[in-house]
Protein backbone atom coordinates (compact mmCIF):
# COMPACT_ATOMS: atom_id res chain seq x y z
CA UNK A 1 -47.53 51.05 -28.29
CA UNK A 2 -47.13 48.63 -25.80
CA UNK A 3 -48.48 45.02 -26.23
CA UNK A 4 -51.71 44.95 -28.96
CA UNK A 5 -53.85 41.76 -27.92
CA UNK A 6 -56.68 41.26 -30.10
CA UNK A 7 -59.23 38.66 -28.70
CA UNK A 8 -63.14 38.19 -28.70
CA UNK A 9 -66.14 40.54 -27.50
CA UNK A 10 -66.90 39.75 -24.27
CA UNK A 11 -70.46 41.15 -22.33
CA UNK A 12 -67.80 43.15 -20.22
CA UNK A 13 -66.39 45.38 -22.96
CA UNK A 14 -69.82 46.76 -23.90
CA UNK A 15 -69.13 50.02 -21.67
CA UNK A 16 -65.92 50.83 -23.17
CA UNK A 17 -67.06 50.20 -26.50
CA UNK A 18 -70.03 52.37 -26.19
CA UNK A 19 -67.56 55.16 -25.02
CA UNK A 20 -65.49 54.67 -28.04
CA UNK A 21 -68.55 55.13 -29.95
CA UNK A 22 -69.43 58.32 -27.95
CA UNK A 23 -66.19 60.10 -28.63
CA UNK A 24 -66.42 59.19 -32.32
CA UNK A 25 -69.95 60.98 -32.14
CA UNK A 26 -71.76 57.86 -33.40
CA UNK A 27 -74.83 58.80 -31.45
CA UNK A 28 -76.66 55.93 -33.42
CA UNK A 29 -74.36 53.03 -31.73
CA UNK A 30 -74.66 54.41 -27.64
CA UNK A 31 -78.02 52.66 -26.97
CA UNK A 32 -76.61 50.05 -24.35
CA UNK A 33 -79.70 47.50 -24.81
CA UNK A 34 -79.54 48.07 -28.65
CA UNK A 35 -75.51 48.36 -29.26
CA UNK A 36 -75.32 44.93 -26.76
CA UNK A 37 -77.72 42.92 -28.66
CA UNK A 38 -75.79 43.86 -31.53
CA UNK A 39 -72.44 42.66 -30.65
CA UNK A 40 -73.91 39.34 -29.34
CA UNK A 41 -75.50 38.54 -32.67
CA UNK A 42 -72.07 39.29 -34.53
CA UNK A 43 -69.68 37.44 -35.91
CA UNK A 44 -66.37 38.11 -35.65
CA UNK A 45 -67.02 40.41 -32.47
CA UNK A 46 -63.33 41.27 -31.99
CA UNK A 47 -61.46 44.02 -29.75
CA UNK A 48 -58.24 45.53 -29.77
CA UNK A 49 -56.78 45.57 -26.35
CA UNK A 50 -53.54 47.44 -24.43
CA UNK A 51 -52.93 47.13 -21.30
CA UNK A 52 -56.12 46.17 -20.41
CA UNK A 53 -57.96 48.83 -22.00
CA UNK A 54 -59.88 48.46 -25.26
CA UNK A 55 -58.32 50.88 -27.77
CA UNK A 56 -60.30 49.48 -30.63
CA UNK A 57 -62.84 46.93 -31.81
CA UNK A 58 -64.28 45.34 -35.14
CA UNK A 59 -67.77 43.62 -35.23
CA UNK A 60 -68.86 42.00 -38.67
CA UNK A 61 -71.55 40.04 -40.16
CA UNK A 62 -70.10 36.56 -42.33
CA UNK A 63 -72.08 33.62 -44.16
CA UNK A 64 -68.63 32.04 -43.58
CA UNK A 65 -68.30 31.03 -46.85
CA UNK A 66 -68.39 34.28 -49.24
CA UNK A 67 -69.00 36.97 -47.94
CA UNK A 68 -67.26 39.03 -44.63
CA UNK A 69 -69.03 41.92 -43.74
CA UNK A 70 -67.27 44.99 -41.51
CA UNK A 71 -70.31 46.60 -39.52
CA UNK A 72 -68.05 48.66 -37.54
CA UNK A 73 -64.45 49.06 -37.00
CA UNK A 74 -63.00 51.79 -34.90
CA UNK A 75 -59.86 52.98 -33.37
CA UNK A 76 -59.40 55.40 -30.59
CA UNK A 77 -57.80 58.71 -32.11
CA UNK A 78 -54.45 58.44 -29.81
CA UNK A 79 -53.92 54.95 -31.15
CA UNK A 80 -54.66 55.34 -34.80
CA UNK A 81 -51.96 55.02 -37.26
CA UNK A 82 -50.14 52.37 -35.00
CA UNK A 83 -51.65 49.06 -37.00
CA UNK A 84 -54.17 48.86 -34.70
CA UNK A 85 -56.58 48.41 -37.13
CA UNK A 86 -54.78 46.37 -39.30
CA UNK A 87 -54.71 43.57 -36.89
CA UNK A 88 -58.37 43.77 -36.42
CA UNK A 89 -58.63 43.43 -40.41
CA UNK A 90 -56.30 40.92 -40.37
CA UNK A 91 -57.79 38.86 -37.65
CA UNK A 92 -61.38 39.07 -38.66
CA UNK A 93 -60.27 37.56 -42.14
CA UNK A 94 -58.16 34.66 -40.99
CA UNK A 95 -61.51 33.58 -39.30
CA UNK A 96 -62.55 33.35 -42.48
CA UNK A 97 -60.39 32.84 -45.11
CA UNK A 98 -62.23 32.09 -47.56
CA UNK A 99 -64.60 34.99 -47.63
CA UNK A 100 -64.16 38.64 -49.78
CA UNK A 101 -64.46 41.40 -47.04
CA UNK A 102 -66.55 44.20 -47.57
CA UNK A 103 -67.31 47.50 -45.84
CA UNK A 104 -68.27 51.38 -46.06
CA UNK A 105 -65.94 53.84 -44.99
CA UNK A 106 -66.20 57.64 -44.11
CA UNK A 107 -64.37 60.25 -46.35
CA UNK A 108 -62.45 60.34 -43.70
CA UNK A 109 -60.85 56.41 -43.76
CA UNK A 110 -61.14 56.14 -47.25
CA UNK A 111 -57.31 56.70 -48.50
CA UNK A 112 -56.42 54.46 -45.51
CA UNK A 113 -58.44 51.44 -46.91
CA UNK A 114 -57.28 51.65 -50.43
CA UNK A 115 -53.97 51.45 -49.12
CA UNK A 116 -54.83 48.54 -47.69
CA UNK A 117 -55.69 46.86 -51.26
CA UNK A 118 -59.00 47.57 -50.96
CA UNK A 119 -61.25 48.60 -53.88
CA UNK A 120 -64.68 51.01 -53.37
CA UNK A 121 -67.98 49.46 -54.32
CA UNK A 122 -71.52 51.21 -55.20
CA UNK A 123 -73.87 50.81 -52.43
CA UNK A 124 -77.29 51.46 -50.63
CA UNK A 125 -78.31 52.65 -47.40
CA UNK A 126 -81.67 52.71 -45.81
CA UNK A 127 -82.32 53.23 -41.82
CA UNK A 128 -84.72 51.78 -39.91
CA UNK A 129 -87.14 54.70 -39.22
CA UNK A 130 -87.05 55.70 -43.13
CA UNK A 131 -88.94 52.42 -43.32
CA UNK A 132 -91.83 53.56 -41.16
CA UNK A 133 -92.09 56.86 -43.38
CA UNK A 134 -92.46 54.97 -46.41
């Protein structure tokens, strides 16, 4: 892999990240208005660029004090197992060193994150629209 640059969302990288998100079949995330105001409201925002080209982003949710939240991290499947996401990990934490960092995973990712050192947690979901059925 030639040079990994990981640096902040911009407005710019929505398009490519929306792609990513297409590929990965994450039809909930490819609503441009929705996925945008998204990112902009997120903290750390952070992509994983290569030669220009966004292989990979992170976008979490932090009180900056306790608690780092992973929303969504992703990794294009040609670049996966080459640390990519790793440094996005990495990065998002020394933001905020102080915080734990917490996230769901697929089936898929989970071996790879307790590698990592992390640890699975018991959790909730509950989507928007199941709220208007209730």
């Amino acid at each position: 892999m030639k040079k990994l640059v990981i640096r902040s969302f911009q407005e710019r990288d929505i398009d490519a990240i929306l792609e990513l998100n297409r590929k990965e079949g994450w039809e909930g995330l490819v609503s441009k208005e929705d996925t945008l105001h998204a990112w902009i409201n997120s903290e750390p925002a952070l992509v994983a660029v290569v030669n220009q080209e966004i292989v990979g982003y992170l976008r979490g949710i932090t009180d900056a004090a306790v608690t780092l939240y992973i929303s969504e991290i992703l990794v294009r499947e040609e670049d996966r197992g080459k640390g990519v996401s790793l440094r996005l990990i990495q990065e998002a934490h020394s933001c905020y060193p102080s915080t734990r960092m917490e996230m769901l995973a697929t089936g898929k990712s989970e071996e790879y994150y307790k590698k990592q050192g992390f640890r699975p947690f018991y959790g909730f979901r509950k989507a928007a629209e199941e709220f208007k059925r209730a």
